[in-house]
N, C-alpha and C. Protein backbone atom coordinates (compact mmCIF):
# COMPACT_ATOMS: atom_id res chain seq x y z
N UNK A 1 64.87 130.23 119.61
CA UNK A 1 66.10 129.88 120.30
C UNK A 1 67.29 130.50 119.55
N UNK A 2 68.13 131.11 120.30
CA UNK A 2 69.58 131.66 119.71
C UNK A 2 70.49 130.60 119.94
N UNK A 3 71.60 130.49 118.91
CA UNK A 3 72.39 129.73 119.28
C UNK A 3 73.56 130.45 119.03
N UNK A 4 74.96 130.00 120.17
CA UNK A 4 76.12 130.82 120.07
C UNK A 4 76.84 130.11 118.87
N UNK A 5 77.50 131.00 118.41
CA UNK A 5 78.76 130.31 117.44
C UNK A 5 79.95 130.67 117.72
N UNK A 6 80.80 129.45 117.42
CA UNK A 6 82.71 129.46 117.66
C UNK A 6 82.99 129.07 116.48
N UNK A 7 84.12 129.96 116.59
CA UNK A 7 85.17 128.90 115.11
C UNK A 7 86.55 128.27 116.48
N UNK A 8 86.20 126.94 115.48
CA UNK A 8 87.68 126.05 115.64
C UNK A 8 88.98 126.78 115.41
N UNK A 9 90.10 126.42 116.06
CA UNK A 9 91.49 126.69 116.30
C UNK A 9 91.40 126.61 114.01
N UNK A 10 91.32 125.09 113.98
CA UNK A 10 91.40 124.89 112.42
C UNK A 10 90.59 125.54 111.60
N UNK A 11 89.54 125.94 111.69
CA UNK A 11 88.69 126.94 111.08
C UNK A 11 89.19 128.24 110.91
N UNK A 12 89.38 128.99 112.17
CA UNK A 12 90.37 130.15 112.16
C UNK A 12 91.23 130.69 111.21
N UNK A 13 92.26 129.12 111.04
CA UNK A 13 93.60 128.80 110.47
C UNK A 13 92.94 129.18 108.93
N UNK A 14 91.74 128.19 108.44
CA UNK A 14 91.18 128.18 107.19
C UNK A 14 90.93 129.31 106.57
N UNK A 15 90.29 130.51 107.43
CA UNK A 15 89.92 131.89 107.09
C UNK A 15 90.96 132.78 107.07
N UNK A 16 92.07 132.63 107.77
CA UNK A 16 93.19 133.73 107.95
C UNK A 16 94.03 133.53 106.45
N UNK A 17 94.59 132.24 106.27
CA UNK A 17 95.03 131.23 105.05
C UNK A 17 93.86 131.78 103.77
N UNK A 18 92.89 131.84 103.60
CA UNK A 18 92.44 131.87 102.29
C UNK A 18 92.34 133.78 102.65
N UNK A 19 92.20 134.56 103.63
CA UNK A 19 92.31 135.71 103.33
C UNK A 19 93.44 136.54 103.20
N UNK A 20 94.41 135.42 103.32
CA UNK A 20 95.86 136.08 103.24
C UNK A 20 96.19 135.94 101.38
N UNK A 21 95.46 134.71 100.97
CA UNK A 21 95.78 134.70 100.11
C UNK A 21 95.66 135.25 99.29
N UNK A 22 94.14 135.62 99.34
CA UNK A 22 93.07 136.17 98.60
C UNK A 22 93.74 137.81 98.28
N UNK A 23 94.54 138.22 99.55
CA UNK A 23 95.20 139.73 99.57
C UNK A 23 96.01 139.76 98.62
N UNK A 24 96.73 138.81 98.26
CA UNK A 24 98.37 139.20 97.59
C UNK A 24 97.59 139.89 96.66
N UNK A 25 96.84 139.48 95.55
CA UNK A 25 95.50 140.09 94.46
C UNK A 25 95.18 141.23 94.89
N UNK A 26 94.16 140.96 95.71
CA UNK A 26 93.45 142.22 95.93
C UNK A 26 92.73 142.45 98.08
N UNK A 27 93.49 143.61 98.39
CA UNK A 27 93.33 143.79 99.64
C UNK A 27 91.46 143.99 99.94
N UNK A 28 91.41 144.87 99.18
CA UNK A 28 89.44 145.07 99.23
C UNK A 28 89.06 143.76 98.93
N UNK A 29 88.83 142.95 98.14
CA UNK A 29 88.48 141.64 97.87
C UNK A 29 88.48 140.55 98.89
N UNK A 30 89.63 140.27 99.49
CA UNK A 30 90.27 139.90 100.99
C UNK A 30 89.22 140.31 101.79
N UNK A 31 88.99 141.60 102.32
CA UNK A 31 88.25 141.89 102.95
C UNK A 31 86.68 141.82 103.41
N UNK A 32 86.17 142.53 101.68
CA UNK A 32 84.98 141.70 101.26
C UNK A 32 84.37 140.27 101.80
N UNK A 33 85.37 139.52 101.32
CA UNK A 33 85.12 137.77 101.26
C UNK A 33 85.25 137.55 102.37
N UNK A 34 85.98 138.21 103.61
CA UNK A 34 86.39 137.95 105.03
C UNK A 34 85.33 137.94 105.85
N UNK A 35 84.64 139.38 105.35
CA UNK A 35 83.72 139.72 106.05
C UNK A 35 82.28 139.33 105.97
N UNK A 36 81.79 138.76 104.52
CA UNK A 36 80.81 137.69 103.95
C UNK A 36 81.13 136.23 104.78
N UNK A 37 82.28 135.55 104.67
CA UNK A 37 82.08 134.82 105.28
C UNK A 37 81.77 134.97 107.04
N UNK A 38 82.29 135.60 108.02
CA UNK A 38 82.10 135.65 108.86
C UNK A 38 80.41 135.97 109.05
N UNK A 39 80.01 137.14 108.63
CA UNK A 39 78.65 137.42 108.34
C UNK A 39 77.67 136.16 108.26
N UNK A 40 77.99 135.43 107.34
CA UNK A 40 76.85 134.10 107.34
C UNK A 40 76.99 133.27 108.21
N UNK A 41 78.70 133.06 108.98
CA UNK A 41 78.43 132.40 109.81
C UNK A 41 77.69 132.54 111.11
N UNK A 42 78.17 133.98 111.04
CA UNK A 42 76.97 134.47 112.56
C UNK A 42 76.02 133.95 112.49
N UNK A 43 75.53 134.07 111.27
CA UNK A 43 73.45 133.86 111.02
C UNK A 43 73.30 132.79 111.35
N UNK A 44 74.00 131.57 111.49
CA UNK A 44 73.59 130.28 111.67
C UNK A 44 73.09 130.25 113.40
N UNK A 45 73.80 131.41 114.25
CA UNK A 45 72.95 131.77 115.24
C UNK A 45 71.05 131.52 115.44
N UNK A 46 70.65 131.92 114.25
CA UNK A 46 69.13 131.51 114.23
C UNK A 46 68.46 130.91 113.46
N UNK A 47 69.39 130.15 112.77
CA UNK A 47 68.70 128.78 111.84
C UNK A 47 70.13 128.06 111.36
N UNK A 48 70.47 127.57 112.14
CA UNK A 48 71.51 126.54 112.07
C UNK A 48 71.79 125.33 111.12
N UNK A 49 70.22 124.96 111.30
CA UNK A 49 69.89 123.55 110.86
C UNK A 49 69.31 123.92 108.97
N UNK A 50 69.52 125.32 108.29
CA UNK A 50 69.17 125.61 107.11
C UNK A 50 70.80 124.95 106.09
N UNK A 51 72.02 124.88 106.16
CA UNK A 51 72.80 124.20 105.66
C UNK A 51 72.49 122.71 105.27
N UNK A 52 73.12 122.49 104.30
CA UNK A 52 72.72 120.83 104.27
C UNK A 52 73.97 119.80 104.51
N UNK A 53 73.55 119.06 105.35
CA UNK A 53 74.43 118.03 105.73
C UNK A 53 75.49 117.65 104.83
N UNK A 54 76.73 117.51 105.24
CA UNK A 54 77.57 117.38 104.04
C UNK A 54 77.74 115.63 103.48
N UNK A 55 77.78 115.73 102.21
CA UNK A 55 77.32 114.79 101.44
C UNK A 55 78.40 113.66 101.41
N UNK A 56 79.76 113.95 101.40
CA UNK A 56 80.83 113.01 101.14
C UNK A 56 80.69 112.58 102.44
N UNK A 57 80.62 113.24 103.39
CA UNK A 57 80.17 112.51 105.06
C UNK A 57 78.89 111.95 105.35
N UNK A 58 77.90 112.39 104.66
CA UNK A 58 76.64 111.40 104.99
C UNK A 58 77.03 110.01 104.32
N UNK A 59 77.78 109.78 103.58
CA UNK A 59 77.87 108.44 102.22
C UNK A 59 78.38 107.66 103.36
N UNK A 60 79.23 107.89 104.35
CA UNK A 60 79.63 106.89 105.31
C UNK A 60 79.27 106.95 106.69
N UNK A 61 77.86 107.73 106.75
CA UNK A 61 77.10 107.48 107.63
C UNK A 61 77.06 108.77 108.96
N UNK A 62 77.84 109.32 108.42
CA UNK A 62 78.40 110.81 109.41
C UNK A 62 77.55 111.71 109.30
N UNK A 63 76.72 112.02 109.92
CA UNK A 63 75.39 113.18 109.37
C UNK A 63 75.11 114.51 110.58
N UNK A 64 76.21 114.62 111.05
CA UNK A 64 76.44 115.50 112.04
C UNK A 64 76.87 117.28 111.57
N UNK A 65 77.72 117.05 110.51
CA UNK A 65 78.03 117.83 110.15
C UNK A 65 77.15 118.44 108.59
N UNK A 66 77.27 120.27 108.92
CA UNK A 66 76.19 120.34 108.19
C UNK A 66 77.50 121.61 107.24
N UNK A 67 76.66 121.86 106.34
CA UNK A 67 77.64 123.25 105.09
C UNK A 67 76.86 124.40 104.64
N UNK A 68 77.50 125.39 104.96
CA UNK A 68 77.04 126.36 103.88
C UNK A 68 78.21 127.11 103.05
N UNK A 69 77.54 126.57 101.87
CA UNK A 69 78.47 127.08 100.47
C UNK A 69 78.32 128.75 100.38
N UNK A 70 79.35 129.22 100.16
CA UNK A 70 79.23 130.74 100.22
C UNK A 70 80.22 130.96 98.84
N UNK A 71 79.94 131.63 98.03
CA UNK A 71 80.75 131.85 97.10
C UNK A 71 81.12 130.39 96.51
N UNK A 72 82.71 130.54 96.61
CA UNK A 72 82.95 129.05 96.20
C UNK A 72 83.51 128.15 97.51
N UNK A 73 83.19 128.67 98.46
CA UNK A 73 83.73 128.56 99.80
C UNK A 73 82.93 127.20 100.33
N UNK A 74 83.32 126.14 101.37
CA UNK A 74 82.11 125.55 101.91
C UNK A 74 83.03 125.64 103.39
N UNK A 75 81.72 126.03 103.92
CA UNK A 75 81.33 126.01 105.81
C UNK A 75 81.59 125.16 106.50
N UNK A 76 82.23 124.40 106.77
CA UNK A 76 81.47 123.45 107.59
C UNK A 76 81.25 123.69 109.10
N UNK A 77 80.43 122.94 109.69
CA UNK A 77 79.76 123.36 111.12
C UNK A 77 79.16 122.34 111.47
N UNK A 78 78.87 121.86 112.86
CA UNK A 78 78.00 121.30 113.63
C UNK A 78 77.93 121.87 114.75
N UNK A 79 76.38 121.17 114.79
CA UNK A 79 75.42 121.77 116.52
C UNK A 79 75.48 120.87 117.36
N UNK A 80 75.86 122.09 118.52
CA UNK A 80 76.05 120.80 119.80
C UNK A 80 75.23 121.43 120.63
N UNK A 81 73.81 121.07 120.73
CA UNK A 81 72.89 121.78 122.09
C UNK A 81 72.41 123.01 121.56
N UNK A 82 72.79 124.04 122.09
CA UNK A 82 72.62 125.85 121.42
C UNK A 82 73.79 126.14 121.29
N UNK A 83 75.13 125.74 120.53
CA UNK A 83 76.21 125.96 120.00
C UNK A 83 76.25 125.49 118.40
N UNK A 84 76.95 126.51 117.47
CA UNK A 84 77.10 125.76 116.67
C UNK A 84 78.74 126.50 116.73
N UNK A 85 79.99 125.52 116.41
CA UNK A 85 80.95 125.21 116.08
C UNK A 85 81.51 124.71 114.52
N UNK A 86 81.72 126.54 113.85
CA UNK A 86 82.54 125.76 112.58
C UNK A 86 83.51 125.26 112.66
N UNK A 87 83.99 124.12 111.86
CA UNK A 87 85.15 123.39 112.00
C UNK A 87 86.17 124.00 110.99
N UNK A 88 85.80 123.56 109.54
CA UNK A 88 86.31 123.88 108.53
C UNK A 88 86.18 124.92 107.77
N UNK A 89 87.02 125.41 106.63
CA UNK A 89 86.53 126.34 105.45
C UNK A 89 87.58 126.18 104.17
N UNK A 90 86.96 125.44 103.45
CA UNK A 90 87.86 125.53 102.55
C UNK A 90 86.89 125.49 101.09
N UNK A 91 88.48 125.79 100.18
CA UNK A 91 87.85 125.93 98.31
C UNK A 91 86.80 124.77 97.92
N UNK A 92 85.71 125.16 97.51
CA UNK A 92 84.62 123.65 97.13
C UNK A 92 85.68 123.24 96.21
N UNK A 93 86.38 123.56 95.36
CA UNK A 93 87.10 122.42 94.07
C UNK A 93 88.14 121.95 94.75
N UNK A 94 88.33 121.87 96.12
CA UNK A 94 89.48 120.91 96.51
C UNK A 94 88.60 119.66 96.75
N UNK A 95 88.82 118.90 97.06
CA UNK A 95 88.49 117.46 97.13
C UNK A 95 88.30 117.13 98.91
N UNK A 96 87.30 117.04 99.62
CA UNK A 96 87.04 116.93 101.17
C UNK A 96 87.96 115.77 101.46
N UNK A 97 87.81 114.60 100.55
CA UNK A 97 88.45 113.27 101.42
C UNK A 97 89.54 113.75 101.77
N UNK A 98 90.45 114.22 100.69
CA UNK A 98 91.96 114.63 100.52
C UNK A 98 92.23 115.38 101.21
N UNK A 99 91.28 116.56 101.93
CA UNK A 99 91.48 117.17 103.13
C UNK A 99 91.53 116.84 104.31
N UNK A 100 90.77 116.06 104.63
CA UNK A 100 90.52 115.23 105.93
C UNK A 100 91.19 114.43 105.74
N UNK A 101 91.71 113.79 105.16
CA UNK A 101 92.81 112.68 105.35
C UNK A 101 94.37 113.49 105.55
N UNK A 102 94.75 114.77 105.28
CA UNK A 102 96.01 115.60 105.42
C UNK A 102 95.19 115.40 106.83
N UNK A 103 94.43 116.76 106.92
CA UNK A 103 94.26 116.99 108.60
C UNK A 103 94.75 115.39 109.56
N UNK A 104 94.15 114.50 109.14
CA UNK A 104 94.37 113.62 109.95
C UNK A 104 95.50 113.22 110.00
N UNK A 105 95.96 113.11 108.90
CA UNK A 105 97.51 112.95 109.13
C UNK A 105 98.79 113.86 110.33
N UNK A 106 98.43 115.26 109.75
CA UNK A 106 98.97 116.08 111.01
C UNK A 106 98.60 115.98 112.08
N UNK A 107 97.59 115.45 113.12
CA UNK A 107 97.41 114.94 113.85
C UNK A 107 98.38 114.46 114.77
């Protein structure tokens, strides 16, 4: 089974934001990392379910959403049917609650 993949409006935002940043440094690097990440996310096209469920969200029972760590990067994504939909992308040393609780706030 193939499955399609989308990035979120906020996902988007996540990749444009860390590759803008990533440029001021270094434009090849930017690029590199742009293109690695997009790359793995494709692949989840045919094994979706190889990420592992993310952990600060399973602790309160949320097991929908799954990660793949890339660099120092984490994925996030869930499958809906033969879709998978990344949501997020952000630095593993930021702190998830503290993220999801901003997002929610802007809301």
């Amino acid at each position: 089974m193939t499955f399609s993949v989308f990035w979120t409006e906020t996902a988007q935002r996540d990749l444009s934001a860390l590759a803008d940043h990533i440029y001021q440094e270094s434009p090849q690097n930017a690029r590199n990392i742009f293109l690695t990440i997009r790359e793995r996310a494709e692949n989840l096209n045919r094994f979706p379910e190889r990420g592992r469920v993310v952990p600060e969200l399973a602790d309160i029972g949320l097991f929908t959403y799954r990660e793949l760590i890339i660099e120092r990067w984490r994925l996030i994504y869930k499958i809906n049917k033969d879709h998978v939909f990344v949501t997020a992308l952000f630095d593993s040393r930021q702190n998830m609650e503290d993220i999801l609780f901003q997002r929610l706030i802007r809301k």
